[in-house]
Protein backbone atom coordinates (compact mmCIF):
# COMPACT_ATOMS: atom_id res chain seq x y z
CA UNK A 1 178.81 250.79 37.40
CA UNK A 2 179.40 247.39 35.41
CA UNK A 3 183.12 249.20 34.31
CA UNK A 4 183.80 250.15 37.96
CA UNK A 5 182.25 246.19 39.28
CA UNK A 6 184.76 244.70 36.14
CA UNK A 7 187.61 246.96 37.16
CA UNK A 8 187.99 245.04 40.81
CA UNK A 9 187.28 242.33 39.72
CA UNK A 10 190.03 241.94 37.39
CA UNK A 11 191.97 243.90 39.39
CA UNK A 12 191.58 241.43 42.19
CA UNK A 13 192.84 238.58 39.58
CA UNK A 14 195.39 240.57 38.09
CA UNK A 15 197.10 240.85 42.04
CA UNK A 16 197.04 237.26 42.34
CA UNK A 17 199.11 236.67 38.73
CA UNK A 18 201.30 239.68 39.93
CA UNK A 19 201.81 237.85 43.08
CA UNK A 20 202.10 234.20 41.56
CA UNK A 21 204.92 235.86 39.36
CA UNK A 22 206.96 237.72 42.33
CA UNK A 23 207.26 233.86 44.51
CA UNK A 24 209.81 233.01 42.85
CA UNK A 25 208.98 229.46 43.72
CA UNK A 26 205.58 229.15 42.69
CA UNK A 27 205.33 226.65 39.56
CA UNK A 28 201.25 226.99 38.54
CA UNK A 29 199.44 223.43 37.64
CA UNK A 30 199.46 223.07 33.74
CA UNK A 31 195.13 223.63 33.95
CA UNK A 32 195.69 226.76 36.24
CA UNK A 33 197.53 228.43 33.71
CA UNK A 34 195.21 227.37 30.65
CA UNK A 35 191.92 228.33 32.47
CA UNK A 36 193.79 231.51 33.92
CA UNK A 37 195.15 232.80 30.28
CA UNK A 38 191.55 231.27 28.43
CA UNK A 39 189.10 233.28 31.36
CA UNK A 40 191.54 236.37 30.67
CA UNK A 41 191.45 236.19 27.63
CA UNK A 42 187.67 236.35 27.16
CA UNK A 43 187.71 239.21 29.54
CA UNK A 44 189.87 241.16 27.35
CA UNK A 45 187.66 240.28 24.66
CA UNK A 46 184.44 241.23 26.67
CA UNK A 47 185.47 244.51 27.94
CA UNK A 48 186.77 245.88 24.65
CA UNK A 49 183.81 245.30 23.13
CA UNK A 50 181.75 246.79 25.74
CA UNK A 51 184.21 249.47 25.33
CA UNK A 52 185.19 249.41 28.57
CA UNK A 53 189.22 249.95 28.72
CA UNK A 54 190.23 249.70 32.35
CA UNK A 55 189.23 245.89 33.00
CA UNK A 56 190.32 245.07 29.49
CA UNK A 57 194.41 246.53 30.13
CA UNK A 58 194.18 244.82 33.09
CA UNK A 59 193.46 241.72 31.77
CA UNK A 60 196.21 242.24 29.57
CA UNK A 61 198.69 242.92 32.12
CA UNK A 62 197.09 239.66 33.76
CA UNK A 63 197.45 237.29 30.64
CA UNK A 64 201.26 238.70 30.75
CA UNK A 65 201.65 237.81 34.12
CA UNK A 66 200.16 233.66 33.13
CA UNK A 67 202.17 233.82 30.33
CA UNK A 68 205.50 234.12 32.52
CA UNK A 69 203.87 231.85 34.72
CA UNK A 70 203.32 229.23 31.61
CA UNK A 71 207.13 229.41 31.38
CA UNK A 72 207.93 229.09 34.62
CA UNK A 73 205.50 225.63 34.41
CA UNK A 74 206.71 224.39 31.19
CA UNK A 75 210.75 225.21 32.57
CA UNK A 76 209.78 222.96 35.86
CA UNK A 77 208.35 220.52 33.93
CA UNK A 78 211.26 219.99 32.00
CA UNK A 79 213.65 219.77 34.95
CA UNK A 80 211.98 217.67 36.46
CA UNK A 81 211.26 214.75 33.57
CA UNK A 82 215.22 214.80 33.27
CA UNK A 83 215.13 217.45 30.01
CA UNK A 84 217.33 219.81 31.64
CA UNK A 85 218.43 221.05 34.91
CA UNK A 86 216.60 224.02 36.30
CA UNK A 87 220.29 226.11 36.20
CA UNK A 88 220.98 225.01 32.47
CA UNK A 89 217.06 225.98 31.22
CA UNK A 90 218.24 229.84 33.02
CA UNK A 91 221.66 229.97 31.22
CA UNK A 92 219.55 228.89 28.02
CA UNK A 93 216.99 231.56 28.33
């Protein structure tokens, strides 16, 4: 039961990263992506040791998601103090 309760609920958080990711113009707050990848992270870490495989891969998949969406922040960022235009950080990358 606590696999199957652990399961939605990460499953529930991993369909917001996915979603973050997809809209295109969604550039996460610098603390929304630390807490994000940080309460992921300990999930991962929870649910393997409980052995419980399903909420920890999607955990993973979630932290993958935050992790695109920590570039996405740090890219924006940079445009916008002056770094780099947002079309020159793309050709870059």
């Amino acid at each position: 039961m606590v696999a199957a309760l652990l399961s939605v609920t990460f499953a529930c958080g991993l369909v917001i990263a996915v979603a973050h990711v997809l809209n295109k113009n969604f550039v996460a707050p610098v603390y929304d992506v630390i807490l994000n990848l940080t309460a992921f992270s300990c999930a991962v870490a929870a649910s393997t040791l409980l052995g419980h495989w399903a909420p920890a891969t999607l955990s993973g998949v979630a932290i993958g998601c935050w992790l695109a969406l920590a570039r996405r922040t740090a890219r924006a960022k940079r445009a916008v103090s002056g770094e780099t235009e947002p079309n020159e950080t793309r050709a870059a990358l």
